[in-house]
PDB file of N, CA and C in Angstrom:
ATOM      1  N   UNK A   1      24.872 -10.211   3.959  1.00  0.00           N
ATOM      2  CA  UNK A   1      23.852  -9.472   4.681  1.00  0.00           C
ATOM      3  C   UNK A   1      23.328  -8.310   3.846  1.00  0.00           C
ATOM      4  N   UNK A   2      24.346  -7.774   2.767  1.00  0.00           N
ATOM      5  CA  UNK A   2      23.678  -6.795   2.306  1.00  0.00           C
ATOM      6  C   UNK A   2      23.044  -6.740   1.085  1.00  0.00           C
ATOM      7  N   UNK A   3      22.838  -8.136   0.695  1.00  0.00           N
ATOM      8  CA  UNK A   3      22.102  -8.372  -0.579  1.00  0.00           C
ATOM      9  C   UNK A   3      20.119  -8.769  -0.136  1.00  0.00           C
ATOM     10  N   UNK A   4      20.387  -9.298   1.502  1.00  0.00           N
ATOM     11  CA  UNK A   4      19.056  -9.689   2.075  1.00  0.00           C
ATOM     12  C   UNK A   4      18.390  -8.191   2.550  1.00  0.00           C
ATOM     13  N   UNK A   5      19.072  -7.247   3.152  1.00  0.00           N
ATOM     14  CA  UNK A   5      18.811  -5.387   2.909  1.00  0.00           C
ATOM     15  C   UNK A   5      18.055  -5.693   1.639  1.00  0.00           C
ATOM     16  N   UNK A   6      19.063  -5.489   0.684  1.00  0.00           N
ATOM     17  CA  UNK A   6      18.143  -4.727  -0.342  1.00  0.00           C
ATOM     18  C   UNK A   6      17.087  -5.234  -0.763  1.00  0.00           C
ATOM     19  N   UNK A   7      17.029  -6.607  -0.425  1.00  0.00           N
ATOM     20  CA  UNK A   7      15.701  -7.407  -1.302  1.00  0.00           C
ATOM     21  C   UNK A   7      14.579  -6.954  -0.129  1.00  0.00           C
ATOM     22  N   UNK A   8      14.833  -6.709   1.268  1.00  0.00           N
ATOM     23  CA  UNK A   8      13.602  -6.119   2.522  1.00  0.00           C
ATOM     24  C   UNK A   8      13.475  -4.722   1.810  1.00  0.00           C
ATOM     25  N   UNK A   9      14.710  -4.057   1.534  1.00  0.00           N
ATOM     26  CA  UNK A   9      14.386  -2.691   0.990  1.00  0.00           C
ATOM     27  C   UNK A   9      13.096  -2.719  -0.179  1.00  0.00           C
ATOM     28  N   UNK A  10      13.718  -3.437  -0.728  1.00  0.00           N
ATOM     29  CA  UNK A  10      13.034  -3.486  -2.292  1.00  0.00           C
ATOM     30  C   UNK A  10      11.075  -4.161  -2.295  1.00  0.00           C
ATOM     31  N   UNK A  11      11.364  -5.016  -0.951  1.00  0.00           N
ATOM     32  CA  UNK A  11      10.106  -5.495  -0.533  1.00  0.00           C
ATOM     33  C   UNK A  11       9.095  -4.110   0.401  1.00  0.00           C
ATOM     34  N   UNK A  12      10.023  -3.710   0.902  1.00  0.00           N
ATOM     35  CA  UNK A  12       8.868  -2.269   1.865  1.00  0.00           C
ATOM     36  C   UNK A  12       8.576  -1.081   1.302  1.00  0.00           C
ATOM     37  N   UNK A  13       9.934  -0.905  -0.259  1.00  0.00           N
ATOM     38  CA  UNK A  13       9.025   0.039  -1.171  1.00  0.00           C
ATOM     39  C   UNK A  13       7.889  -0.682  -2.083  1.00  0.00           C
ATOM     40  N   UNK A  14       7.720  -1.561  -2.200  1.00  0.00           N
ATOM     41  CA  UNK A  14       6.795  -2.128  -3.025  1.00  0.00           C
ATOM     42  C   UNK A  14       5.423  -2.065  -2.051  1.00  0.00           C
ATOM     43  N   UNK A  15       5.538  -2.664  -0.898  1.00  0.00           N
ATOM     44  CA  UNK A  15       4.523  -2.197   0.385  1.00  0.00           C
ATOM     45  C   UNK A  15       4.446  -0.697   0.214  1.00  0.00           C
ATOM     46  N   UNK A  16       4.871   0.040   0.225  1.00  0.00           N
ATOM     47  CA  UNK A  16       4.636   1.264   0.191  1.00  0.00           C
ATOM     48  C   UNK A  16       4.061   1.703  -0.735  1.00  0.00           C
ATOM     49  N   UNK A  17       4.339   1.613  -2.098  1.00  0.00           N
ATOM     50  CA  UNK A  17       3.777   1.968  -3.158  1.00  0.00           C
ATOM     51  C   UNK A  17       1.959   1.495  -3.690  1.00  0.00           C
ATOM     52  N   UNK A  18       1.953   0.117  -2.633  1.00  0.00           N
ATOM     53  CA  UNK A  18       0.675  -0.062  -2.663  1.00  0.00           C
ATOM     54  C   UNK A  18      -0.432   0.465  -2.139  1.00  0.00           C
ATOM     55  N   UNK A  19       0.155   1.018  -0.881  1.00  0.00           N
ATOM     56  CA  UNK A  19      -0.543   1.178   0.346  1.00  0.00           C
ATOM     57  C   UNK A  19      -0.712   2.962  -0.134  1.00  0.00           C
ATOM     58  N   UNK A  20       0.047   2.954  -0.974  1.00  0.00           N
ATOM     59  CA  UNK A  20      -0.209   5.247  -0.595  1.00  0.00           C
ATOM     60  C   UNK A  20      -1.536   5.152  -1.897  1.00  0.00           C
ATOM     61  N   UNK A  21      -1.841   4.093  -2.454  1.00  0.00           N
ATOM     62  CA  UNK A  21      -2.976   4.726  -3.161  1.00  0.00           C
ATOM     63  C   UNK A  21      -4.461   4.294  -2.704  1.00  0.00           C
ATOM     64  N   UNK A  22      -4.140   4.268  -1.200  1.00  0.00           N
ATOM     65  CA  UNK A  22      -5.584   3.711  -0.821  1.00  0.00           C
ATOM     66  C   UNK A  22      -5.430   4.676   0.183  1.00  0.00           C
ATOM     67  N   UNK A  23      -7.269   4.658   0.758  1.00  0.00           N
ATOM     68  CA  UNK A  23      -7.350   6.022   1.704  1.00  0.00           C
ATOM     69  C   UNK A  23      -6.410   5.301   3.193  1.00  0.00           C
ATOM     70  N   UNK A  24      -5.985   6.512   3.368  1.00  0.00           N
ATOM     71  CA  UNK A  24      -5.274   6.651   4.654  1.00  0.00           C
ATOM     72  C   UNK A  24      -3.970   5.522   4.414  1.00  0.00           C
ATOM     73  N   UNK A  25      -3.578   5.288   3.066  1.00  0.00           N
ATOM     74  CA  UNK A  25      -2.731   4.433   2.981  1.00  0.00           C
ATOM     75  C   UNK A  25      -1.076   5.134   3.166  1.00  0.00           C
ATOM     76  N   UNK A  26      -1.474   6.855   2.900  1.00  0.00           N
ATOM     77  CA  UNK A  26       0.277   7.609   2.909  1.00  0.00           C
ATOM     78  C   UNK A  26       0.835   7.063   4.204  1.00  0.00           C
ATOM     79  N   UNK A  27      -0.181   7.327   5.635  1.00  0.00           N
ATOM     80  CA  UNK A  27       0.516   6.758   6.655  1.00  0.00           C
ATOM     81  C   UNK A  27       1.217   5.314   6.708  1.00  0.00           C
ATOM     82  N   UNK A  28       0.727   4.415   6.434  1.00  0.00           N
ATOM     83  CA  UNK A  28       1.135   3.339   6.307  1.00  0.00           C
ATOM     84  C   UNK A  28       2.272   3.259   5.069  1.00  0.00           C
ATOM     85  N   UNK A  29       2.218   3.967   4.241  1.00  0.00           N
ATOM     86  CA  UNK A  29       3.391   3.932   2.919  1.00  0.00           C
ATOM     87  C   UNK A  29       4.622   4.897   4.042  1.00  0.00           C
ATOM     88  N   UNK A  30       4.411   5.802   4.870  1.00  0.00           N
ATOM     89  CA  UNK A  30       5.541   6.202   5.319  1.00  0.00           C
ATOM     90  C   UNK A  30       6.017   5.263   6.351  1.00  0.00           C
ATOM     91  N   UNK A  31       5.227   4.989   7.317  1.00  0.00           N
ATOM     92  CA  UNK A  31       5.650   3.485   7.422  1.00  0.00           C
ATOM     93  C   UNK A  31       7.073   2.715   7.033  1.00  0.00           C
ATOM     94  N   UNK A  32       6.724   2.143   5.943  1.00  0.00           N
ATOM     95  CA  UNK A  32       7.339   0.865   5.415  1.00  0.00           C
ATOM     96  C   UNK A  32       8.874   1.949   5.049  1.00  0.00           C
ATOM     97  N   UNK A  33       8.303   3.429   4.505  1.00  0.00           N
ATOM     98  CA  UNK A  33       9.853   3.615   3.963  1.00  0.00           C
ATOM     99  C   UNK A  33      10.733   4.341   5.130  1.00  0.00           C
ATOM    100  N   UNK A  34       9.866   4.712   6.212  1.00  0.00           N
ATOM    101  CA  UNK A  34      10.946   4.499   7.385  1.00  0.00           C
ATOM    102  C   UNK A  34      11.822   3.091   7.769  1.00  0.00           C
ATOM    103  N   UNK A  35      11.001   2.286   7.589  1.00  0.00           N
ATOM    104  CA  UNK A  35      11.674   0.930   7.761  1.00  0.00           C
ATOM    105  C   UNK A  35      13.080   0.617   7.130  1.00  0.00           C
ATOM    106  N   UNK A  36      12.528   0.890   5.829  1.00  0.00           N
ATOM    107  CA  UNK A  36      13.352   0.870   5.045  1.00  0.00           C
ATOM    108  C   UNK A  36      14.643   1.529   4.921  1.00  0.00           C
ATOM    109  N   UNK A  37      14.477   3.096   5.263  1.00  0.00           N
ATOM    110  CA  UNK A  37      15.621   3.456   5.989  1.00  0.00           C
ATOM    111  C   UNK A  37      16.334   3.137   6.568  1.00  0.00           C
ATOM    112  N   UNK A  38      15.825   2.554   7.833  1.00  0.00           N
ATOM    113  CA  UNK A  38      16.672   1.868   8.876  1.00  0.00           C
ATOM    114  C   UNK A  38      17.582   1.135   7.933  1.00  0.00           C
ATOM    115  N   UNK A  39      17.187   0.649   6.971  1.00  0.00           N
ATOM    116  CA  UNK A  39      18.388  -0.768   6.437  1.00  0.00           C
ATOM    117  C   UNK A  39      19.335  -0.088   5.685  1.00  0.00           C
ATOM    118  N   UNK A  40      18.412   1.411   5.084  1.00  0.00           N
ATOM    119  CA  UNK A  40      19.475   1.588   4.167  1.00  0.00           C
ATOM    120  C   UNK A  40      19.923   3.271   4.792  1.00  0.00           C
ATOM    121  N   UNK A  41      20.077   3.230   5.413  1.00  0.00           N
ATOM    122  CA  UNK A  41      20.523   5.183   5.797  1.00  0.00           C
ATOM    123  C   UNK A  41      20.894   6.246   5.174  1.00  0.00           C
ATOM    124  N   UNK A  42      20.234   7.151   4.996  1.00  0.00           N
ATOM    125  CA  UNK A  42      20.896   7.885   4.408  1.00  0.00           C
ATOM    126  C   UNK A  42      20.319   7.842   2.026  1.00  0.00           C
ATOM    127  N   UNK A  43      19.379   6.932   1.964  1.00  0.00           N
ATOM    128  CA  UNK A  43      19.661   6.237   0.106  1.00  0.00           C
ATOM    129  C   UNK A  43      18.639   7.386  -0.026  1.00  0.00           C
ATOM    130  N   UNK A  44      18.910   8.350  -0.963  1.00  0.00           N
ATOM    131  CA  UNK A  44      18.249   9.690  -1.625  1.00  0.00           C
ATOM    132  C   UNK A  44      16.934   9.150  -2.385  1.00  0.00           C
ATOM    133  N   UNK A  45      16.754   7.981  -2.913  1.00  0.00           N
ATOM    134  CA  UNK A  45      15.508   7.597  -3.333  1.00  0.00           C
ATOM    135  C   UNK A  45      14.735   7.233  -2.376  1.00  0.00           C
ATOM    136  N   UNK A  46      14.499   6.566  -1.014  1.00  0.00           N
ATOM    137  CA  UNK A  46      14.108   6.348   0.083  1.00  0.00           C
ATOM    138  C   UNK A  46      13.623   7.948   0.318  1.00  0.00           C
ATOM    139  N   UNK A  47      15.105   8.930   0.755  1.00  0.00           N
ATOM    140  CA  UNK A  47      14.538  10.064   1.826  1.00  0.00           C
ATOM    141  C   UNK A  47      13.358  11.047   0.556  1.00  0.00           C
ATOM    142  N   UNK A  48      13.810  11.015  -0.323  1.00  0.00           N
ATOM    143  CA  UNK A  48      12.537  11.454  -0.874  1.00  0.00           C
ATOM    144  C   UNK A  48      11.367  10.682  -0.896  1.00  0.00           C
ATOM    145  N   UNK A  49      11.360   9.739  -1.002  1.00  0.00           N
ATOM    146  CA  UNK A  49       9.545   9.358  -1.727  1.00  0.00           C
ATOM    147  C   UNK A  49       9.053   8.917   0.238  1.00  0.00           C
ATOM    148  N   UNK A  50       9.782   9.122   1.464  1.00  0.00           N
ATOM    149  CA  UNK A  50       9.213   9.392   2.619  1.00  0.00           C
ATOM    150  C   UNK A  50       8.666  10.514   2.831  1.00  0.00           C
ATOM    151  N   UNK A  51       9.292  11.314   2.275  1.00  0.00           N
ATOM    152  CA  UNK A  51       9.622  13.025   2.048  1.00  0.00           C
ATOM    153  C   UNK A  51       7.917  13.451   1.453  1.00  0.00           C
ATOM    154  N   UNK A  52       8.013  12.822   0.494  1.00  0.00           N
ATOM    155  CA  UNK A  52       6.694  12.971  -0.454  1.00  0.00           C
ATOM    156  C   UNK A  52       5.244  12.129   0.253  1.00  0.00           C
ATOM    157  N   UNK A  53       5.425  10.909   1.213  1.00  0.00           N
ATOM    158  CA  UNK A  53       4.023  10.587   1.716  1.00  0.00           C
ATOM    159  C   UNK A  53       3.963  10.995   2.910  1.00  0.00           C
ATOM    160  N   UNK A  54       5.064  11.695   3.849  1.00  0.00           N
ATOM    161  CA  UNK A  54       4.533  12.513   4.451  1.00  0.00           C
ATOM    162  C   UNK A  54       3.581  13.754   4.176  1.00  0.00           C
ATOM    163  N   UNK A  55       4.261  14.544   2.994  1.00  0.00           N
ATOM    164  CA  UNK A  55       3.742  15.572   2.485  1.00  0.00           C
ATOM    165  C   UNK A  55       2.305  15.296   2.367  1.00  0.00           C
ATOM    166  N   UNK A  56       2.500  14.412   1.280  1.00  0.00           N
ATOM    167  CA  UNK A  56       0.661  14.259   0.822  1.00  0.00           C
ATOM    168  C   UNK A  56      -0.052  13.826   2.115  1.00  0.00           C
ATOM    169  N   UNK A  57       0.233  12.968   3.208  1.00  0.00           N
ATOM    170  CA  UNK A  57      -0.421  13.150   4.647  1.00  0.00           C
ATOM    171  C   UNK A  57      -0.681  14.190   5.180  1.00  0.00           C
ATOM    172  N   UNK A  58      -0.455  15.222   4.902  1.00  0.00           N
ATOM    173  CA  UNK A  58      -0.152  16.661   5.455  1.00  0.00           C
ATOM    174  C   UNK A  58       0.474  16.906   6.524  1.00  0.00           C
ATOM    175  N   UNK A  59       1.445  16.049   6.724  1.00  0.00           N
ATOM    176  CA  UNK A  59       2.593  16.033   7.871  1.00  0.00           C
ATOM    177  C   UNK A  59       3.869  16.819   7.267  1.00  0.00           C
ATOM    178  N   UNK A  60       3.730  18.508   7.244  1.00  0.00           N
ATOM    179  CA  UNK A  60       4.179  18.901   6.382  1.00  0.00           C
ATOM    180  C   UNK A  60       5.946  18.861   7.260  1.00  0.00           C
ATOM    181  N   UNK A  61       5.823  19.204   8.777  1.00  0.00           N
ATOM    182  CA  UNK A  61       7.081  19.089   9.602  1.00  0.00           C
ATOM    183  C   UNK A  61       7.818  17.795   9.569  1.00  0.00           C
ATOM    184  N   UNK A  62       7.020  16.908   9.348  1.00  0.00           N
ATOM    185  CA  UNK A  62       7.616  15.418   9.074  1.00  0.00           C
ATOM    186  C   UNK A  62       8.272  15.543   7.771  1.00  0.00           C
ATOM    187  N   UNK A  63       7.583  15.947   6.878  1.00  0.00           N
ATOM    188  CA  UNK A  63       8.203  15.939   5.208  1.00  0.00           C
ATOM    189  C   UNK A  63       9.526  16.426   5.627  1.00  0.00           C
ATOM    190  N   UNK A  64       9.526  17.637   6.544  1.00  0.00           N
ATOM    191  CA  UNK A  64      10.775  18.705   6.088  1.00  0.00           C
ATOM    192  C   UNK A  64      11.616  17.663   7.118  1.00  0.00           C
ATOM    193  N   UNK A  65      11.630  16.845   8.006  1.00  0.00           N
ATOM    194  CA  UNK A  65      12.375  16.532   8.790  1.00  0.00           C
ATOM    195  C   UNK A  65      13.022  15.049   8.088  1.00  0.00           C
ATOM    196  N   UNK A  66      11.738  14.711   7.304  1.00  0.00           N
ATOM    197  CA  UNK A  66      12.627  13.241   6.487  1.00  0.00           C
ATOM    198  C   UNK A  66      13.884  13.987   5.773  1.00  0.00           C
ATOM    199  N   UNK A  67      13.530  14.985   5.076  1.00  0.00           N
ATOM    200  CA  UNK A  67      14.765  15.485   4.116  1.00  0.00           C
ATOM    201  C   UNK A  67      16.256  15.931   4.776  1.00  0.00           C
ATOM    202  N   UNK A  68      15.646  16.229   6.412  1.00  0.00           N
ATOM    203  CA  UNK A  68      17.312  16.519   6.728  1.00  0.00           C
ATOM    204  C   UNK A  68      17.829  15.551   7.614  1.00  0.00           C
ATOM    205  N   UNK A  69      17.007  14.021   7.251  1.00  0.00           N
ATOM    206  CA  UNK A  69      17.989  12.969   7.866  1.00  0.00           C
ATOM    207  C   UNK A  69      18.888  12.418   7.311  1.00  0.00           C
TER     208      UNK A  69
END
């Protein structure tokens, strides 16, 4: 089970990474790496780069709240 995680993980940052360089795409890139969370809880590369498309959304309370999950 936890090799099919990482390959969804590895699939919703790649969704993500596509989606934050189009307009209104940060929402949808935070999106996928909430998702992604869910599978993986807690993974410091996840809570940052959520951390970071909140920010650039200007969801600046969201940014600060990804970092202290």
């Amino acid at each position: 089970m936890a090799s099919i995680d990482l390959i969804a993980v590895g699939k919703l940052k790649t969704f993500a990474a596509e989606f934050a360089g189009k307009p209104a795409g940060k929402w949808n890139a935070a999106e996928f790496l909430r998702e992604a969370l869910e599978l993986r809880p807690g993974d410091p590369s996840l809570t940052v780069e959520l951390a970071a498309a909140e920010a650039y959304s200007g969801r600046r309370v969201a940014a600060e709240e990804a970092l202290r999950m």
